[in-house]
C-alpha atoms as a PDB file:
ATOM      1  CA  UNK A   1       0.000   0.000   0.000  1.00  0.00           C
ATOM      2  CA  UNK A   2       2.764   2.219   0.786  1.00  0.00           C
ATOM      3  CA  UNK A   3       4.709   1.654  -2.282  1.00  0.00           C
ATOM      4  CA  UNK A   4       1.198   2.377  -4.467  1.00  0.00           C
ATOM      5  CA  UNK A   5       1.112   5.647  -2.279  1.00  0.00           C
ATOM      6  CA  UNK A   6       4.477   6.488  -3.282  1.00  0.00           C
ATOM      7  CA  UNK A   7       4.286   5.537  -6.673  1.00  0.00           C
ATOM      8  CA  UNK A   8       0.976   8.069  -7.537  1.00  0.00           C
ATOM      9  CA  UNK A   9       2.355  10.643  -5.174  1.00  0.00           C
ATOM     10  CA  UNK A  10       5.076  10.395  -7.533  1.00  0.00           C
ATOM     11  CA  UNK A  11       3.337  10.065 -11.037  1.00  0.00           C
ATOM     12  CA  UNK A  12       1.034  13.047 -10.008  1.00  0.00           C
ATOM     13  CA  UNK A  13       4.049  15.804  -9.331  1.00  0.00           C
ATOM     14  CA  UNK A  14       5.798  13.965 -12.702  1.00  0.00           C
ATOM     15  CA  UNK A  15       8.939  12.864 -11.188  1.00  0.00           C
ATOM     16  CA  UNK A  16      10.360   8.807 -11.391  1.00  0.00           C
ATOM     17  CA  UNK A  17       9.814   6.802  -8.698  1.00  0.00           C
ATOM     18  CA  UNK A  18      12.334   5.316  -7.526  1.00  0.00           C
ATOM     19  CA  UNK A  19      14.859   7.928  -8.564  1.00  0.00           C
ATOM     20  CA  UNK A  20      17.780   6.315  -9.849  1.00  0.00           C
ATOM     21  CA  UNK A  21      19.983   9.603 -10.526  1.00  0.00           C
ATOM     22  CA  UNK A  22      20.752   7.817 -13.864  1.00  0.00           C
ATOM     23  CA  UNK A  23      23.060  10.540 -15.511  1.00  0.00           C
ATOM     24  CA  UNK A  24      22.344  11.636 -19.256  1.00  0.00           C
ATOM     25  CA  UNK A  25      24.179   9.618 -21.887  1.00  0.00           C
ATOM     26  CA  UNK A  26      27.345  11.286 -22.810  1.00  0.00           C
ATOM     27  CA  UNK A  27      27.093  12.846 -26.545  1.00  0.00           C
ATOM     28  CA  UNK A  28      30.504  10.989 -27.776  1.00  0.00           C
ATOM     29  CA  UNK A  29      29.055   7.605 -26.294  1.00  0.00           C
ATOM     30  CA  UNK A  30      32.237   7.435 -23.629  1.00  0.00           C
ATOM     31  CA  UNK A  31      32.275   6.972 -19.896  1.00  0.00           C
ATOM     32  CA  UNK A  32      33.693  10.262 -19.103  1.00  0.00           C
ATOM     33  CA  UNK A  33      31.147  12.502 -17.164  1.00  0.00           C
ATOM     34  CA  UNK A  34      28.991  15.841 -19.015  1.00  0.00           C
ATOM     35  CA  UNK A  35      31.655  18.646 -19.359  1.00  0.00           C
ATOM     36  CA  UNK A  36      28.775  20.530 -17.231  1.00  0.00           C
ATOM     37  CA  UNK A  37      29.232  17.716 -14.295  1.00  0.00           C
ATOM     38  CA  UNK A  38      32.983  17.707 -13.916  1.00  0.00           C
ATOM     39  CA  UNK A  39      33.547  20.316 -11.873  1.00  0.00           C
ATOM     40  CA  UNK A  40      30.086  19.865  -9.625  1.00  0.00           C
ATOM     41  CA  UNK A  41      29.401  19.226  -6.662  1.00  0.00           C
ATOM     42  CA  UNK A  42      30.059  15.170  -6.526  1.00  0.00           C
ATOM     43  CA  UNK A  43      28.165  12.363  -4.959  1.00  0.00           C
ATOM     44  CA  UNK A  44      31.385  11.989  -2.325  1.00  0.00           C
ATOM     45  CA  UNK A  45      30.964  15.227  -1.418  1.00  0.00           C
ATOM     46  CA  UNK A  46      27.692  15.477  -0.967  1.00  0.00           C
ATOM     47  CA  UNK A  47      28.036  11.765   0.794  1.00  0.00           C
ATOM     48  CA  UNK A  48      30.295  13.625   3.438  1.00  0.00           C
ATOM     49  CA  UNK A  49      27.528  16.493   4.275  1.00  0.00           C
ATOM     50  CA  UNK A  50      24.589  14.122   4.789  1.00  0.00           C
ATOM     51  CA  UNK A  51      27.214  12.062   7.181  1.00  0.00           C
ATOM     52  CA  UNK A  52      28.316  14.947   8.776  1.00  0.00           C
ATOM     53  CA  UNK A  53      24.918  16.575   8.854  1.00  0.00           C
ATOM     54  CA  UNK A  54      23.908  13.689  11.416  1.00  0.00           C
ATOM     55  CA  UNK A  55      19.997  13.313  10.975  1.00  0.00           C
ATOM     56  CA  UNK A  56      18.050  11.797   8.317  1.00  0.00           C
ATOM     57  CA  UNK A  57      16.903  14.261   5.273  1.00  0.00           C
ATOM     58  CA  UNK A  58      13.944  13.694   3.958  1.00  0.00           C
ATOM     59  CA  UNK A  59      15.481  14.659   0.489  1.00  0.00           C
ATOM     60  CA  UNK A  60      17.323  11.794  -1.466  1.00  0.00           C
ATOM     61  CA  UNK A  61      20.828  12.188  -3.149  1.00  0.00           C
ATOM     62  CA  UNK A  62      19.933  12.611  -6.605  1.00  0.00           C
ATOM     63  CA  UNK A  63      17.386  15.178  -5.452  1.00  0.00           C
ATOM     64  CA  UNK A  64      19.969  17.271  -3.330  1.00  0.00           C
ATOM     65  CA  UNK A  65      22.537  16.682  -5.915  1.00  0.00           C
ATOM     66  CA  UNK A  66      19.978  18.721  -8.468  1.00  0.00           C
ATOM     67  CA  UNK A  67      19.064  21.078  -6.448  1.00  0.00           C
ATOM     68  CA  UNK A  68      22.634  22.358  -6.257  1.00  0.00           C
ATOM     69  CA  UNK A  69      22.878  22.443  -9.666  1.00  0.00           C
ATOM     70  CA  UNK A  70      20.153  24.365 -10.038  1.00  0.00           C
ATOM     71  CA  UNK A  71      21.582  27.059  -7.554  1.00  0.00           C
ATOM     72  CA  UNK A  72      24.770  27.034  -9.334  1.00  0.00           C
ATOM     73  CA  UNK A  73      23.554  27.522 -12.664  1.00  0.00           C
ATOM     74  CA  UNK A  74      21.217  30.392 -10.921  1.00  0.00           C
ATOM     75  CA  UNK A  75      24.352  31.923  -9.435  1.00  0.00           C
ATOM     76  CA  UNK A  76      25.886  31.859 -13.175  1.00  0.00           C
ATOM     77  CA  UNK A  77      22.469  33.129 -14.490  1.00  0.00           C
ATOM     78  CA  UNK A  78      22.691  36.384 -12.030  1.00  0.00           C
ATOM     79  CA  UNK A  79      26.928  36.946 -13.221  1.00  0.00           C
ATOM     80  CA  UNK A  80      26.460  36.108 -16.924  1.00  0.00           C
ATOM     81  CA  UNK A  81      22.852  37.131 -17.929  1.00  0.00           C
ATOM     82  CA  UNK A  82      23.222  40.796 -19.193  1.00  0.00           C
ATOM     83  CA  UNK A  83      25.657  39.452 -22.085  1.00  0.00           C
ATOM     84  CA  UNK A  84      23.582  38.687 -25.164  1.00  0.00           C
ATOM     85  CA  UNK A  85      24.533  36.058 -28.184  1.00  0.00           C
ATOM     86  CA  UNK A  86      25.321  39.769 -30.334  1.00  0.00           C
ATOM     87  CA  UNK A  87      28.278  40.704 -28.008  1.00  0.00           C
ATOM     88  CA  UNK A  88      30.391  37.606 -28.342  1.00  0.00           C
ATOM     89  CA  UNK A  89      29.574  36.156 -31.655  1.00  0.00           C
ATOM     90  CA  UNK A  90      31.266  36.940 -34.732  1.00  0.00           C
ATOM     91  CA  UNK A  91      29.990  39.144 -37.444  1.00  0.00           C
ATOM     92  CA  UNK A  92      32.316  39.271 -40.952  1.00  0.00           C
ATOM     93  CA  UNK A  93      31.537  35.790 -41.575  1.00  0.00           C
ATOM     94  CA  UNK A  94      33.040  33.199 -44.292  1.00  0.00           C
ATOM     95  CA  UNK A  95      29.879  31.667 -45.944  1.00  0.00           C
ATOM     96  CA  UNK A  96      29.153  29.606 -48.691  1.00  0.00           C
ATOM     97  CA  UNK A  97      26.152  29.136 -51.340  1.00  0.00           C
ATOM     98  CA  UNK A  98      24.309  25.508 -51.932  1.00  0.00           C
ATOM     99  CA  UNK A  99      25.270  25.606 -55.360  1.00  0.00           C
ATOM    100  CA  UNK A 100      28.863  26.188 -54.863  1.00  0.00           C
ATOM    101  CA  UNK A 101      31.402  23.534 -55.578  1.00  0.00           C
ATOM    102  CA  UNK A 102      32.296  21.613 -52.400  1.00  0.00           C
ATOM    103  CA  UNK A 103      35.807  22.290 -53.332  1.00  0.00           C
ATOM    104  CA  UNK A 104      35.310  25.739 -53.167  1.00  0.00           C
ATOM    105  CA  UNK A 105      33.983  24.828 -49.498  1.00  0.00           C
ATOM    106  CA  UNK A 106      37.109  23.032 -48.609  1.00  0.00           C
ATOM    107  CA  UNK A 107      39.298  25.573 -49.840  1.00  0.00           C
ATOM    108  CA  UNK A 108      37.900  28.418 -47.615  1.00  0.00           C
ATOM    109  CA  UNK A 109      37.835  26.222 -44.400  1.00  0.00           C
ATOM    110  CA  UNK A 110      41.461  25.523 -45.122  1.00  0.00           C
ATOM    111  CA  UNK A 111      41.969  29.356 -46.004  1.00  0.00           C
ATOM    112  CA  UNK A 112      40.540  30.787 -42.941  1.00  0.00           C
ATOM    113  CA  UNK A 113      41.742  27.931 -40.465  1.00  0.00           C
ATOM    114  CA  UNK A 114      37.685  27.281 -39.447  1.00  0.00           C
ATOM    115  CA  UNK A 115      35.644  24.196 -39.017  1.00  0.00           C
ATOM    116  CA  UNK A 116      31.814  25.253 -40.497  1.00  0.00           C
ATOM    117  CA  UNK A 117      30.634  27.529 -43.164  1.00  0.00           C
ATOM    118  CA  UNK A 118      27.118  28.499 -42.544  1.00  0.00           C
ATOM    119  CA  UNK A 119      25.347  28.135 -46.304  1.00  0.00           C
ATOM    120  CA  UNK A 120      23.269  31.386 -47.171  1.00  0.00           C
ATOM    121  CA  UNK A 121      21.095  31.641 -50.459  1.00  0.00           C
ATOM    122  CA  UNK A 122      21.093  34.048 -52.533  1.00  0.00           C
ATOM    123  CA  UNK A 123      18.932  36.461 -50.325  1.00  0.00           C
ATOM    124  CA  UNK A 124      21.302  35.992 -47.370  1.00  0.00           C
ATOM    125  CA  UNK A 125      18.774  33.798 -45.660  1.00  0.00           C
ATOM    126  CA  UNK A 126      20.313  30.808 -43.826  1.00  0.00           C
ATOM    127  CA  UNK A 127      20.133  27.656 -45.720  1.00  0.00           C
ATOM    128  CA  UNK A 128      22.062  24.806 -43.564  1.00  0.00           C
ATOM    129  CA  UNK A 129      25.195  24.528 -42.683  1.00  0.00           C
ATOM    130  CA  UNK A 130      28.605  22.731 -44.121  1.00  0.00           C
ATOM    131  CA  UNK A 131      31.400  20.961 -41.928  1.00  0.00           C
ATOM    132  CA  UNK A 132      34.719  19.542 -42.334  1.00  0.00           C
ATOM    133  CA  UNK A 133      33.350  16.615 -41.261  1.00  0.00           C
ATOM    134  CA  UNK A 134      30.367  16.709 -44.128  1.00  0.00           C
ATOM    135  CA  UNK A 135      33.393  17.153 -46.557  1.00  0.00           C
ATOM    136  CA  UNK A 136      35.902  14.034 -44.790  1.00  0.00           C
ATOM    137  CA  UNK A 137      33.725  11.799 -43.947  1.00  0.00           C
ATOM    138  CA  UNK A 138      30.876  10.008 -46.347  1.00  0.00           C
ATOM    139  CA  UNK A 139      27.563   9.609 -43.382  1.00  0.00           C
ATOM    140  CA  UNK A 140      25.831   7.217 -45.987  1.00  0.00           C
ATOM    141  CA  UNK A 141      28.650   4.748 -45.560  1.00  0.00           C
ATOM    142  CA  UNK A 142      30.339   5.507 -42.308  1.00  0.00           C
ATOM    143  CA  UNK A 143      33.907   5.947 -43.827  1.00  0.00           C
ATOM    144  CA  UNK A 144      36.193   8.146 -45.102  1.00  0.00           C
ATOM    145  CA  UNK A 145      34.985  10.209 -48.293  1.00  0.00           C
ATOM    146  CA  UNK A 146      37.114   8.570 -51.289  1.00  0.00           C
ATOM    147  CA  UNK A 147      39.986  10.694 -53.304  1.00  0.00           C
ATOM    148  CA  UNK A 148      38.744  13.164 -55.727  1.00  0.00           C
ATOM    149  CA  UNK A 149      34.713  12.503 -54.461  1.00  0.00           C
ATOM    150  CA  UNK A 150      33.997  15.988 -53.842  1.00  0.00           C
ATOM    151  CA  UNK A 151      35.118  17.049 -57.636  1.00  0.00           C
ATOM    152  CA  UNK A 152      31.590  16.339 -58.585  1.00  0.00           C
ATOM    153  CA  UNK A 153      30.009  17.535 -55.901  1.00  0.00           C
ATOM    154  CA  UNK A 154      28.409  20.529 -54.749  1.00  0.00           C
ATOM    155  CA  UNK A 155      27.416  22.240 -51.158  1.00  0.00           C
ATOM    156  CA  UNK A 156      24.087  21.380 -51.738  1.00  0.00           C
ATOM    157  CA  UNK A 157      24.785  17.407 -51.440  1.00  0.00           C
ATOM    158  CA  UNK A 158      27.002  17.819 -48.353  1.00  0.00           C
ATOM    159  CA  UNK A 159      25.271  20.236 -45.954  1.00  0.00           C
ATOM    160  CA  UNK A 160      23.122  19.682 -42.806  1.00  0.00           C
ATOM    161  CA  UNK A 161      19.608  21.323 -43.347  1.00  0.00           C
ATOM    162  CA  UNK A 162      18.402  21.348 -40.235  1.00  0.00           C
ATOM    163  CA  UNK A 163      20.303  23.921 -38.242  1.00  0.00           C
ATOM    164  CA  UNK A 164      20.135  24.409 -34.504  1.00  0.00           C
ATOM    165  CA  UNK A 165      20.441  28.813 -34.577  1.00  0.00           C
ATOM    166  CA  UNK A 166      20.757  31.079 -31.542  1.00  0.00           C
ATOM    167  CA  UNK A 167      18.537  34.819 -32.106  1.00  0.00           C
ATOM    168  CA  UNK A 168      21.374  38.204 -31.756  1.00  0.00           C
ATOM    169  CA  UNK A 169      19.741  39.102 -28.298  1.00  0.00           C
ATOM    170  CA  UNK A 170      18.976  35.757 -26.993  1.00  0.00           C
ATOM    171  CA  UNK A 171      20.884  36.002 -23.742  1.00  0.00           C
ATOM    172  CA  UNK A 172      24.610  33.822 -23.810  1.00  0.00           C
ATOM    173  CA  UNK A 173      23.991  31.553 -20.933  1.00  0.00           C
ATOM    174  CA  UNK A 174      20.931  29.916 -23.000  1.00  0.00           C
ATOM    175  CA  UNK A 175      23.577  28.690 -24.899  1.00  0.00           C
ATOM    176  CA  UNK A 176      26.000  26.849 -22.623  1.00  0.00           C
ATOM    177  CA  UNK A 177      24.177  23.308 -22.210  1.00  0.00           C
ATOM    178  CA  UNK A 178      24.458  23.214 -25.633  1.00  0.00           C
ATOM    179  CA  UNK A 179      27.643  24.026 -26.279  1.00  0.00           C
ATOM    180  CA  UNK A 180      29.133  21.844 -23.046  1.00  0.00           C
ATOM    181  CA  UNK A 181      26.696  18.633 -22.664  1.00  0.00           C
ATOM    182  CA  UNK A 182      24.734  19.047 -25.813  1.00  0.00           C
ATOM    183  CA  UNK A 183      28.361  18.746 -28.100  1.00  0.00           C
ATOM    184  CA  UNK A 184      28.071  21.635 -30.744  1.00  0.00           C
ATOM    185  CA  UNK A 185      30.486  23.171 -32.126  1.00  0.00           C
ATOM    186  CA  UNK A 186      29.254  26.489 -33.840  1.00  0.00           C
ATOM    187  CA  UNK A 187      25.825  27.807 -34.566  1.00  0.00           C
ATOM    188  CA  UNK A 188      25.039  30.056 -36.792  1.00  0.00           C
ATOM    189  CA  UNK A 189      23.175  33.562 -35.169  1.00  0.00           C
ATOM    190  CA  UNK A 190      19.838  34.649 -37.039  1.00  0.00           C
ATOM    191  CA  UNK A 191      17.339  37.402 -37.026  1.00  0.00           C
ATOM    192  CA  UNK A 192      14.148  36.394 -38.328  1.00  0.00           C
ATOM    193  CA  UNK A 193      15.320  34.070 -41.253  1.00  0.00           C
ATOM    194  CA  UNK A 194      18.961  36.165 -42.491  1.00  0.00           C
ATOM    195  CA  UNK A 195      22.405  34.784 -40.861  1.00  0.00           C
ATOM    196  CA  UNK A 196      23.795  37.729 -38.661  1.00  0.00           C
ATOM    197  CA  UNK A 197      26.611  36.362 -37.147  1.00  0.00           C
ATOM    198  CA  UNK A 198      28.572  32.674 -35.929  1.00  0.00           C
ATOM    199  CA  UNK A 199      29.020  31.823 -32.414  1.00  0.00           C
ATOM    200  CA  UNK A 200      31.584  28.939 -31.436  1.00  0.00           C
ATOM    201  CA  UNK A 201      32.968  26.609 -29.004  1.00  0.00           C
ATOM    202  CA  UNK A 202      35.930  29.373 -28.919  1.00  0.00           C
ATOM    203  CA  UNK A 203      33.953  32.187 -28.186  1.00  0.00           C
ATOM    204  CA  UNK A 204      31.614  30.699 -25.112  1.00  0.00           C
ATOM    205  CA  UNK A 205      35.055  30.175 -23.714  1.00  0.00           C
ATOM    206  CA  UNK A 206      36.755  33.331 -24.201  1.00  0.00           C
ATOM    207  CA  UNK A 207      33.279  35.103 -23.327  1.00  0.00           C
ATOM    208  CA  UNK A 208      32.873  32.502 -19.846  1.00  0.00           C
ATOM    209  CA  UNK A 209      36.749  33.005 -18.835  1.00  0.00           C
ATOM    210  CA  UNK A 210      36.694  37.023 -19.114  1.00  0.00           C
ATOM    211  CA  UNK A 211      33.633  37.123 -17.507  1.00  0.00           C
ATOM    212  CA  UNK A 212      35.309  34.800 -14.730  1.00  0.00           C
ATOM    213  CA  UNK A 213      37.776  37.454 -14.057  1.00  0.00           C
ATOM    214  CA  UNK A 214      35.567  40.305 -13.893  1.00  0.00           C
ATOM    215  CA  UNK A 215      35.042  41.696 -10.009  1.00  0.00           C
ATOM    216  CA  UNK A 216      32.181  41.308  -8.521  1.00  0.00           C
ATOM    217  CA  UNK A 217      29.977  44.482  -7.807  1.00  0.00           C
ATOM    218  CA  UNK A 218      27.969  42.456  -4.759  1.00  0.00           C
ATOM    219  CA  UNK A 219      31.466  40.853  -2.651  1.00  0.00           C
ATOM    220  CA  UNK A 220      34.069  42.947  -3.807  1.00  0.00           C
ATOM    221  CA  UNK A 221      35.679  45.848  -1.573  1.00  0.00           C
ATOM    222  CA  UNK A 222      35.788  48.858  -3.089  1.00  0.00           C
END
C-alpha cells in the first residue's frame, strides 16, 4: 500500500519513482562525465555532508545533488545574464552558397583555419550549414569520403539542413548546455530568417573566462 502511495504521489508531481539519478548519456558515447558535471558538486561530497549533517533528510541524493545544480547555474544566471549572443559572436563571416562547388567549401575552411561555413542563399537567408566533417567523412557509408569525391560535388549534397540557430539578443547563458553537454560546435546567429553572425565553441570560452575574471559588484571591496 505504501509503495502504491508512493508511486501516484510520484506520477502526479511527474517525477520517477524510484529515482535512480541515472546521468544523461554522454554525446561521444564514452564513460567520461557531461563537461557541465565535472567540476560539480560530486556524490562523495555530498556523501560527506549528509554524514556529517547527522539526521536523516527527507530529500534523497539525486534530489539534493539537483538542487545544487540548479543554484549554481542560478548563481551563473545572475553573473552572466546581461551578455547577449550579439556581443560575443562573430559578425564578418566566411559563408558559402548551396550551389557552390564543395571544393570551393574546402578551400575556404582551409583558407581561414575554421571548421563550419554556414550556407546562405542568394537572399542571405540561412540555408544549412557545411562541416569539415560533411566534406571528410561520407555519413551514408560511415567511412572516409574517397579521393577526388567531392570534384563532382556541390554544397548542396554535403550540408546539414536542419540547423540548430541562436537569435542576436537571446541572452549567452541559453547557450552553454548546448555548447558543453549538448556537443556543438558552432551555430550560426539569425534574425528572423537572415544569418547575422557565428558563435563557437571558442567564443563561449573566451566570453565565460573574461567574464570569470571580472570583479564582482555584490562581494568585492571597493
Amino acid at each position: 500500500l505504501l509503495l502504491a502511495m508512493a508511486l501516484l504521489y510520484n506520477r502526479l508531481l511527474g517525477r520517477r519513482y524510484p529515482n535512480t539519478g541515472r546521468a544523461a548519456l554522454h554525446p561521444h558515447q564514452t564513460r567520461d562525465p557531461q563537461p557541465s558535471e565535472r567540476l560539480a558538486t560530486q556524490a562523495s561530497d555530498i556523501d560527506f555532508a549528509l554524514n556529517k549533517h547527522g539526521e536523516l533528510l527527507d530529500i534523497s541524493r539525486g534530489d539534493l545533488r539537483d538542487l545544487l545544480q540548479e543554484a549554481q547555474q542560478h548563481a551563473l544566471l545572475g553573473r552572466v545574464g546581461t551578455v547577449l549572443v550579439q556581443d560575443v559572436m562573430s559578425r564578418d563571416l566566411v559563408v558559402a552558397g548551396p550551389e557552390d562547388p564543395a571544393l570551393t567549401a574546402w578551400q575556404r575552411l582551409s583558407h581561414h583555419q575554421i571548421k563550419a561555413l554556414p550556407v546562405v542563399n542568394g537572399a542571405g537567408e540561412l540555408a544549412g550549414i557545411i562541416t569539415l566533417h560533411d566534406l571528410l567523412v561520407d555519413a551514408a557509408l560511415a567511412e572516409p569520403r574517397a579521393a577526388g569525391a567531392l570534384a563532382s560535388l556541390t554544397v548542396a549534397d554535403l550540408m546539414t539542413r536542419e540547423v540548430q540557430t541562436a537569435r542576436r539578443y537571446q541572452p549567452l547563458y541559453d547557450l552553454v548546455a548546448a555548447f558543453s553537454d549538448g556537443g556543438l560546435h558552432h551555430m550560426p546567429v539569425v534574425e528572423g530568417s537572415q544569418l547575422v553572425g557565428i558563435i563557437t565553441q571558442s567564443d563561449m570560452v573566451a566570453a565565460l573566462f573574461n567574464l570569470a575574471l571580472r570583479p564582482d559588484p555584490e562581494t568585492d571591496l571597493p
